[in-house]
Protein backbone atom coordinates (compact mmCIF):
# COMPACT_ATOMS: atom_id res chain seq x y z
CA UNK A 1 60.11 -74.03 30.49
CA UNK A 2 59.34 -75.59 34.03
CA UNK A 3 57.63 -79.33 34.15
CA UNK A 4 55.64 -78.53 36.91
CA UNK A 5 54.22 -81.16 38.59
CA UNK A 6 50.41 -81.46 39.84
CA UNK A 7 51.47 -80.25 43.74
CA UNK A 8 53.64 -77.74 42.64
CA UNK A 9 50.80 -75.99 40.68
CA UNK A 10 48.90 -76.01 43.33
CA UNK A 11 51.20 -74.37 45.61
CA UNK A 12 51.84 -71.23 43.10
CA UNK A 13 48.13 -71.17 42.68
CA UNK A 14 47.33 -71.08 46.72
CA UNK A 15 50.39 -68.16 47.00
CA UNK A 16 49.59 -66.12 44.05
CA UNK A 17 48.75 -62.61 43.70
CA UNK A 18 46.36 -61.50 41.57
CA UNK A 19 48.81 -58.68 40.03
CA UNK A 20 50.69 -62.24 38.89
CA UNK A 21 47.57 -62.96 36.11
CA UNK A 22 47.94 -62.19 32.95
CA UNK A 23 45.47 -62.78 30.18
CA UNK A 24 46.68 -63.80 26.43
CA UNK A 25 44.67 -62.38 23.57
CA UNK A 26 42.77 -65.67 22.33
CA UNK A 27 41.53 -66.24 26.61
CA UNK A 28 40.22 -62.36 26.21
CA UNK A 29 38.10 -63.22 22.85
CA UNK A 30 37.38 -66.31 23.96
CA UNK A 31 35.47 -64.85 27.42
CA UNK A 32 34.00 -62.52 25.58
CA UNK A 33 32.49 -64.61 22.96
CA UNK A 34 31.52 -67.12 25.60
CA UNK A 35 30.29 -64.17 28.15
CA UNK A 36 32.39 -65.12 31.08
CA UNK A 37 33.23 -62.26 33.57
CA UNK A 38 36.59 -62.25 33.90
CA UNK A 39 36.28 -60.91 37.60
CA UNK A 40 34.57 -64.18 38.46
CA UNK A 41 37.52 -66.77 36.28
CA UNK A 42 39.91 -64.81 38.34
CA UNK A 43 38.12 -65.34 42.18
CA UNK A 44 38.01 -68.85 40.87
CA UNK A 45 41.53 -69.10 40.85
CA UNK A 46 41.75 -67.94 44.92
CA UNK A 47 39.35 -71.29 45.18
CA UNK A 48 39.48 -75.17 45.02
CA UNK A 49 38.88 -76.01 42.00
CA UNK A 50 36.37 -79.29 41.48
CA UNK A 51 38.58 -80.73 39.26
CA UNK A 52 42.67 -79.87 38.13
CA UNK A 53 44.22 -81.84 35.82
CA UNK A 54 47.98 -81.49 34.10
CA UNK A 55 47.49 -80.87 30.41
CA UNK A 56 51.04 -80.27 29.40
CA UNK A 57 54.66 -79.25 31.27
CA UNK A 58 53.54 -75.69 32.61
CA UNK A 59 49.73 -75.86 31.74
CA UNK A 60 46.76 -77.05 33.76
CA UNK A 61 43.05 -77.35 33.21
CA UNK A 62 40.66 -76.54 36.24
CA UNK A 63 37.41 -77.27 36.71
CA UNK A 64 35.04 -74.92 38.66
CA UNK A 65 30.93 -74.11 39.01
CA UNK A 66 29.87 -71.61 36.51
CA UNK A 67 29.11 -68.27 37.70
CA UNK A 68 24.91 -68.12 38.15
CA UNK A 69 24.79 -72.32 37.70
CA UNK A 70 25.74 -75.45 39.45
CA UNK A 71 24.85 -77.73 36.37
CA UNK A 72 27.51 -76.16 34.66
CA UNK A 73 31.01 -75.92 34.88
CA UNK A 74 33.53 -73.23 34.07
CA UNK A 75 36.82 -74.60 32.41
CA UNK A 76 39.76 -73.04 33.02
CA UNK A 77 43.20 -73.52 31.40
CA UNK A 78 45.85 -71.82 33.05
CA UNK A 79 50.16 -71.74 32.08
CA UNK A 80 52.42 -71.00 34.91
CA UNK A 81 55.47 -69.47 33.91
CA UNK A 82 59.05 -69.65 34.75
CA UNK A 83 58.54 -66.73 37.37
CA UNK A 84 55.30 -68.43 38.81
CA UNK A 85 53.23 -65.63 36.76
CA UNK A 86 50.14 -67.17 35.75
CA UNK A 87 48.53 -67.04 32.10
CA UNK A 88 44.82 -67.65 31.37
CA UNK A 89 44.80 -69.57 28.01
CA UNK A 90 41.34 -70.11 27.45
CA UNK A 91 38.15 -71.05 28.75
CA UNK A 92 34.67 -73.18 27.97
């Protein structure tokens, strides 16, 4: 597993291709539960995020408006991969 640091994430985030997202089970239950489009986590990803934070060696939580509200926030938490593929873990 890659430490990534803070700048590096950012990098593989700015250059990534959406074909390079993958979803695990518990993010897919969990944005369904929680009624998140999916569609709309994934544009986020193309954006800056209002807040990104390291939460472990390869996975970051971001921070971005909610969909149809600027009171509240989306949170994101992403794992980048060896390959730079990019896993949504779960969000709130």
């Amino acid at each position: 597993m890659i430490n990534y640091s803070l700048e590096e994430a950012k990098k593989i985030l700015k250059e990534h291709d959406n074909s390079q997202i993958n979803c695990i089970p518990h993010a897919q239950f969990r944005a369904m539960q929680r009624n998140i489009d999916m569609n709309y986590a994934v544009k986020c990803l193309n954006n800056k995020p209002e807040s990104f934070t390291k939460e472990t060696e390869n996975r970051f939580k971001l921070i971005y408006p909610q969909k149809d509200s600027k009171a509240l926030k989306l949170t994101i938490i992403i794992e980048i991969q060896d390959n730079e593929d990019i896993l949504f873990i779960t969000f709130y």
